[in-house]
Protein backbone atom coordinates (compact mmCIF):
# COMPACT_ATOMS: atom_id res chain seq x y z
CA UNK A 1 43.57 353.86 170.20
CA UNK A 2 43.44 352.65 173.59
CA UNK A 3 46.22 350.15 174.37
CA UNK A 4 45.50 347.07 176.74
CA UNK A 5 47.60 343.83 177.55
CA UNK A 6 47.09 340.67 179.29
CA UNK A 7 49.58 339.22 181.17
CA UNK A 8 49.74 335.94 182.75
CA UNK A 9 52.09 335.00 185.22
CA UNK A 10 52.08 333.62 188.99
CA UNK A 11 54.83 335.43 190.19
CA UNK A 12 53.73 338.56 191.44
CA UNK A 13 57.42 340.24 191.61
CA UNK A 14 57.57 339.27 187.53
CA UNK A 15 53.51 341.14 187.64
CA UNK A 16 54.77 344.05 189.81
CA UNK A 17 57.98 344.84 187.87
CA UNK A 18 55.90 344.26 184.49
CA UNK A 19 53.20 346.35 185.64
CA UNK A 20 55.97 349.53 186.79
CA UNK A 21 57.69 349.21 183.33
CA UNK A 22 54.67 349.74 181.23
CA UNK A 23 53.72 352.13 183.59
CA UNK A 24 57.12 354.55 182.70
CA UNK A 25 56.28 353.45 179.34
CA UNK A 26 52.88 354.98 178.87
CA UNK A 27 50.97 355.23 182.22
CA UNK A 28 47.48 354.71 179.71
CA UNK A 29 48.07 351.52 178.81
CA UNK A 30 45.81 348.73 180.82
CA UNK A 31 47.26 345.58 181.83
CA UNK A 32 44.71 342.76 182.94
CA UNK A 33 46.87 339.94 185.19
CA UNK A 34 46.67 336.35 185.23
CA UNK A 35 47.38 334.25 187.34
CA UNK A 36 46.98 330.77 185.30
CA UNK A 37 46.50 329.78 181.71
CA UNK A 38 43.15 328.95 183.03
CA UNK A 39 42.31 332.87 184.72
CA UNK A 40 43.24 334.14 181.58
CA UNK A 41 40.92 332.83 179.41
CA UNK A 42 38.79 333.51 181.88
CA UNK A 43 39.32 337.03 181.68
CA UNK A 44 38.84 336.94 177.96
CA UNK A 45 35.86 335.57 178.13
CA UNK A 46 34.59 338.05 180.29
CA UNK A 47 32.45 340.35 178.47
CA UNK A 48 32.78 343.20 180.44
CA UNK A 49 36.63 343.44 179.74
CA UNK A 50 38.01 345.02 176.97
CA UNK A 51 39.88 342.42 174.59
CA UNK A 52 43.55 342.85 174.88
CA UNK A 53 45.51 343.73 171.78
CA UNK A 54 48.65 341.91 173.08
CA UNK A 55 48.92 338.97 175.63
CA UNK A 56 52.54 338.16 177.47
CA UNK A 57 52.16 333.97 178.90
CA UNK A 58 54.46 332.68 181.11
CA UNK A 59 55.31 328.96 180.82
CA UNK A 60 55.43 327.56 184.03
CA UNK A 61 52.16 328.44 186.24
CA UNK A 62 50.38 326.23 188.58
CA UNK A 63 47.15 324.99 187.25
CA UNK A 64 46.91 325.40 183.25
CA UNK A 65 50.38 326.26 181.83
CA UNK A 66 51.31 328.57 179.67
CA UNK A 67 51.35 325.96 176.58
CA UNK A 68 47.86 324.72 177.43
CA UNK A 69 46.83 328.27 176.99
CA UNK A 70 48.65 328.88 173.80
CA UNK A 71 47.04 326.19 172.46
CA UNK A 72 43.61 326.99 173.24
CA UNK A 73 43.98 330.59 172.09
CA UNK A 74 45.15 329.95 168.89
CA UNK A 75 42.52 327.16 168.27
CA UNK A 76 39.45 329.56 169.59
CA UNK A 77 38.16 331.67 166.50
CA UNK A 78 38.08 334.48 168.73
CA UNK A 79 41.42 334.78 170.22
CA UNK A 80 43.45 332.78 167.47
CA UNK A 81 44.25 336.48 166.09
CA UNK A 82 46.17 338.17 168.98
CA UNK A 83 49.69 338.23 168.86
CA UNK A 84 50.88 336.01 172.52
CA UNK A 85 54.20 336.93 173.63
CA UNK A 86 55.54 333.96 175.18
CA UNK A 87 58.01 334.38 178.12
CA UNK A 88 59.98 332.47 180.53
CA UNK A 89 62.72 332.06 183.39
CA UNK A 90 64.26 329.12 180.74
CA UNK A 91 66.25 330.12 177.94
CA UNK A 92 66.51 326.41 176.26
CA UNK A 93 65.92 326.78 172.28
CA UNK A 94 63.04 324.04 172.37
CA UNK A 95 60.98 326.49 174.34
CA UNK A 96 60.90 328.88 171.13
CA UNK A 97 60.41 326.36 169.09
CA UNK A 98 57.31 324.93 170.91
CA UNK A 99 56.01 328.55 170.99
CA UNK A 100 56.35 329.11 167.20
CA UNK A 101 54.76 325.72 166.83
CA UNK A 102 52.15 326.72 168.97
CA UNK A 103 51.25 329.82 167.50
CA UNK A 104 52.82 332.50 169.77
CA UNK A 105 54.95 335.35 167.80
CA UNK A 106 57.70 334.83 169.90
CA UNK A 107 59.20 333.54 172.56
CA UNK A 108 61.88 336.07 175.00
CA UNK A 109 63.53 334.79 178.23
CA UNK A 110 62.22 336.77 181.47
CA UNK A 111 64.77 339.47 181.86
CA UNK A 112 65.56 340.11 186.07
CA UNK A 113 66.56 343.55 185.38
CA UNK A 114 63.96 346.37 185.13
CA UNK A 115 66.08 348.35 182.26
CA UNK A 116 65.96 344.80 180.19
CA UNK A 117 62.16 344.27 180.62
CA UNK A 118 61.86 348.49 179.97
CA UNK A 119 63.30 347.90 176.99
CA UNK A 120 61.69 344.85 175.47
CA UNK A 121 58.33 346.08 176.06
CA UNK A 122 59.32 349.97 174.67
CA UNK A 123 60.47 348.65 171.04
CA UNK A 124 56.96 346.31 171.51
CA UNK A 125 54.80 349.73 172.19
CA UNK A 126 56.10 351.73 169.15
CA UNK A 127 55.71 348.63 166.70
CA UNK A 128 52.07 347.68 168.36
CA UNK A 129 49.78 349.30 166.25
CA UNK A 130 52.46 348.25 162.56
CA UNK A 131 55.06 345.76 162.61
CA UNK A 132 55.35 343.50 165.68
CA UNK A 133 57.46 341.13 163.54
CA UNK A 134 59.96 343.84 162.69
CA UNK A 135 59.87 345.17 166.83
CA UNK A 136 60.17 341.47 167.91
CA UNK A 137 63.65 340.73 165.15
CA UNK A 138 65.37 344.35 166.89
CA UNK A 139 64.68 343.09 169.79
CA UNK A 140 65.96 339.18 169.31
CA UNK A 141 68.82 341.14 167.08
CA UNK A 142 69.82 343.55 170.22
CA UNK A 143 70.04 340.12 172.26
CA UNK A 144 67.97 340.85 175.34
């Protein structure tokens, strides 16, 4: 099964280093970028793209934030059933909250260091396709 993940997020060092990690991961894997809330539902809308089985949403983007998005996915019949990943510079507890609340599966803190974000996404890949809840509590256990 072919593997493919949206991510949206305006910085492009967050993209880049994103990008590289799943790239060491498994170099098959296609990752669509966004730049806004508003791009990415763009880019889901777009026929021609394959849907993504996974999306990653940063919070804080220019135009249509990451919570706007959120809450149009999971009110959209067509999108409300892939897992979002919520992510984020902030580490304040309200943000999970508001991303549980919202519909996302979880909510992780950016990590800044390459291993970190390697990590994360690795225990994500060999749950994709099973048990994302299980890959998401060793992950929040391990405290990334």
């Amino acid at each position: 099964m072919k593997k493919v993940f949206l991510l949206a997020d305006d910085d492009a060092d967050d993209v880049e280093m994103f990008h590289e990690a799943l790239r060491e991961i498994d170099s098959s894997i296609t990752l669509y970028t966004a730049w806004d809330g508003k791009d990415a539902l763009e880019k889901l809308n777009n026929k021609d793209l394959e849907q993504p089985q996974i999306i990653f949403l940063d919070i804080n983007m220019p135009g249509m934030n990451g919570w706007q998005c959120l809450t149009i996915l999971k009110s959209h019949v067509l999108f409300r059933h892939i897992p979002v990943i919520v992510y984020s510079t902030s580490s304040h507890q309200r943000n999970t909250d508001i991303a549980l609340d919202l519909g996302a599966l979880c909510f992780f803190t950016k990590p800044s260091d390459f291993s970190e974000l390697k990590s994360i996404l690795e225990v994500l890949m060999s749950n994709l396709n099973s048990d994302l809840l299980g890959a998401i509590s060793k992950f929040n256990a391990i405290k990334f």
